[in-house]
C-alpha atoms as a PDB file:
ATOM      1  CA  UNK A   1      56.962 -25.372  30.965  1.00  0.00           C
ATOM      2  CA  UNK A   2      55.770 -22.078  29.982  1.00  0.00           C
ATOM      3  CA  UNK A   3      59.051 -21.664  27.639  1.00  0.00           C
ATOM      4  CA  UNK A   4      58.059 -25.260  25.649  1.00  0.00           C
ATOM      5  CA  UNK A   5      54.530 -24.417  25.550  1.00  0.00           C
ATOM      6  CA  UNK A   6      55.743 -20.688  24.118  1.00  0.00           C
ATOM      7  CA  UNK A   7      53.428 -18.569  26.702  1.00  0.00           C
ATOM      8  CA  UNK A   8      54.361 -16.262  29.546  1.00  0.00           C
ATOM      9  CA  UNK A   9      54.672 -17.887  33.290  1.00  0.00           C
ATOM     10  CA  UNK A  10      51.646 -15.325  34.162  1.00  0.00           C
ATOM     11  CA  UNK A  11      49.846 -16.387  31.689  1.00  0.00           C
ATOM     12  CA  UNK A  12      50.868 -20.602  32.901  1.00  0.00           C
ATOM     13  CA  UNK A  13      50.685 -19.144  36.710  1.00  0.00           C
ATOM     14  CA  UNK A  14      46.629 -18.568  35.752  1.00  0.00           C
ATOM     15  CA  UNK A  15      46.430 -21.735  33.828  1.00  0.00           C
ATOM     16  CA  UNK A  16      47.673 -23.644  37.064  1.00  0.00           C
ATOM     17  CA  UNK A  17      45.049 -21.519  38.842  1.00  0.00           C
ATOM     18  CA  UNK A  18      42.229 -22.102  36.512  1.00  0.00           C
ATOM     19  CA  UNK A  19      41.462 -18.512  35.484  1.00  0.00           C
ATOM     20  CA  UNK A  20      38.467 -18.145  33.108  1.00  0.00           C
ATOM     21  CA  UNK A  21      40.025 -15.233  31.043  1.00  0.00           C
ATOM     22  CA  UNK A  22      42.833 -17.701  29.736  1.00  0.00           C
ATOM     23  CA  UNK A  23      42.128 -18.895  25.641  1.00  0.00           C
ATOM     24  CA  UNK A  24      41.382 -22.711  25.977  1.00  0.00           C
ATOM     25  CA  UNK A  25      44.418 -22.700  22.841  1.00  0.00           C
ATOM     26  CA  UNK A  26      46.756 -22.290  25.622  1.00  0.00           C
ATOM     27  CA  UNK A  27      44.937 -24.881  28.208  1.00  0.00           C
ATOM     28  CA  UNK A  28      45.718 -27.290  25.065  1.00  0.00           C
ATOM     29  CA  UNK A  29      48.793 -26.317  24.337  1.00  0.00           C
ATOM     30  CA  UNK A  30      50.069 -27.082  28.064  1.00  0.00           C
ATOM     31  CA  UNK A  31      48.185 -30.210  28.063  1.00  0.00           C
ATOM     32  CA  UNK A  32      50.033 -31.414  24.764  1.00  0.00           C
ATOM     33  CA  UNK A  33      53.348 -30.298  26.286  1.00  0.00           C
ATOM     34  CA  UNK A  34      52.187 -32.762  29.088  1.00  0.00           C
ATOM     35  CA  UNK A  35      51.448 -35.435  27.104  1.00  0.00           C
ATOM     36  CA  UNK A  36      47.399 -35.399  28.283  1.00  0.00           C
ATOM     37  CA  UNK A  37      46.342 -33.875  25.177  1.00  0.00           C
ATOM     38  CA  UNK A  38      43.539 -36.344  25.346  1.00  0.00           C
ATOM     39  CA  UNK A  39      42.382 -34.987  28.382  1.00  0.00           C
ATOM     40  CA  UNK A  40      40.768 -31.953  26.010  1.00  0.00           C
ATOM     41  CA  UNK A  41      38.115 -34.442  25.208  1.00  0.00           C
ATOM     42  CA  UNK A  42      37.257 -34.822  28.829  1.00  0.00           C
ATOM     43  CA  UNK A  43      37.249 -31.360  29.854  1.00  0.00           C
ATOM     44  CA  UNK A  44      34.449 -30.598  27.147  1.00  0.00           C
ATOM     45  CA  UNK A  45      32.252 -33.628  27.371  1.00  0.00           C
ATOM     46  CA  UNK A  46      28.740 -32.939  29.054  1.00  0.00           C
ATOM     47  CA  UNK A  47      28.860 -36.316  31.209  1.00  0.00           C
ATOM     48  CA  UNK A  48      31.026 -34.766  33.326  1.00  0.00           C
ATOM     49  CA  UNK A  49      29.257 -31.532  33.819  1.00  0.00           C
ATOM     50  CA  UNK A  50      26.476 -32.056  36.385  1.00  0.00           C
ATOM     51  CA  UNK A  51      25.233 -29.026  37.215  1.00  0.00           C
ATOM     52  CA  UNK A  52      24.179 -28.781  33.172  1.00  0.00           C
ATOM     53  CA  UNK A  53      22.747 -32.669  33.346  1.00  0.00           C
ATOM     54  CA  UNK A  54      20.914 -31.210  36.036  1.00  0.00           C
ATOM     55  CA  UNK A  55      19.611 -27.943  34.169  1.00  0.00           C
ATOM     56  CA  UNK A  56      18.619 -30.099  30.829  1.00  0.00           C
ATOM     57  CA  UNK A  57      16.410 -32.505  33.407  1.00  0.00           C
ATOM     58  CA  UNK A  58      14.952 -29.937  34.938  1.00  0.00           C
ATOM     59  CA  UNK A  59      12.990 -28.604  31.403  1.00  0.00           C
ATOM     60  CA  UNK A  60      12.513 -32.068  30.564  1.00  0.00           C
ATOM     61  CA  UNK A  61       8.401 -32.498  30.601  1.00  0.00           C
ATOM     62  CA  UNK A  62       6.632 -33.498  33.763  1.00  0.00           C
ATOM     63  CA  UNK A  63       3.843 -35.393  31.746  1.00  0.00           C
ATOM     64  CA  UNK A  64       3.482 -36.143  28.395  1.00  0.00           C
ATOM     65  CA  UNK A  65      -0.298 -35.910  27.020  1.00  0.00           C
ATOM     66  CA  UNK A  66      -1.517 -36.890  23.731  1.00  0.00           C
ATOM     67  CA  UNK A  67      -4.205 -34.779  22.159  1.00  0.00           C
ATOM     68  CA  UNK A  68      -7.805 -36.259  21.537  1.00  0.00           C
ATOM     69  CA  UNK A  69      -7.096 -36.419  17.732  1.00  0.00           C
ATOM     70  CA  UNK A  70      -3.538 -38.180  17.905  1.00  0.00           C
ATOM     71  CA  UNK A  71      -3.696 -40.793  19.978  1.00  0.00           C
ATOM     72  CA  UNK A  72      -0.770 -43.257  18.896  1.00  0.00           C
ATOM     73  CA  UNK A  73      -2.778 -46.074  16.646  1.00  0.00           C
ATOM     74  CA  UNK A  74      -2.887 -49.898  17.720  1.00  0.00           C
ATOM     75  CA  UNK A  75      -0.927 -51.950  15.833  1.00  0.00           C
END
């Protein structure tokens, strides 16, 4: 694997092991030598990150006021 995807086994050995310090290039690279280059799509999409979904509710406002002067007009 690490010979068609041109990279060192250490360097596959820590892919395998999900390291942080590895270049995503070579996280694609594998997964187009797998065939699952799709799979990239899913690895960055925010739906599948809850921890973040969390973080982005939490600053969402508690209460939403309208000041005196712009109070949304009757139609």
């Amino acid at each position: 694997m690490a010979e068609r995807a041109s990279i060192s086994r250490t360097t596959l050995n820590r892919i395998e092991k999900g390291n942080l310090g590895v270049a995503l290039g070579h996280y694609a690279i594998v997964l187009f030598c797998l065939g699952m280059i799709d799979r990239l799509g899913d690895i960055a999409d925010v739906r599948s990150d809850p921890l973040g979904l969390e973080l982005d509710e939490e600053r969402l406002p508690q209460r939403i006021r309208y000041q005196r002067n712009s109070k949304p007009s009757k139609t």
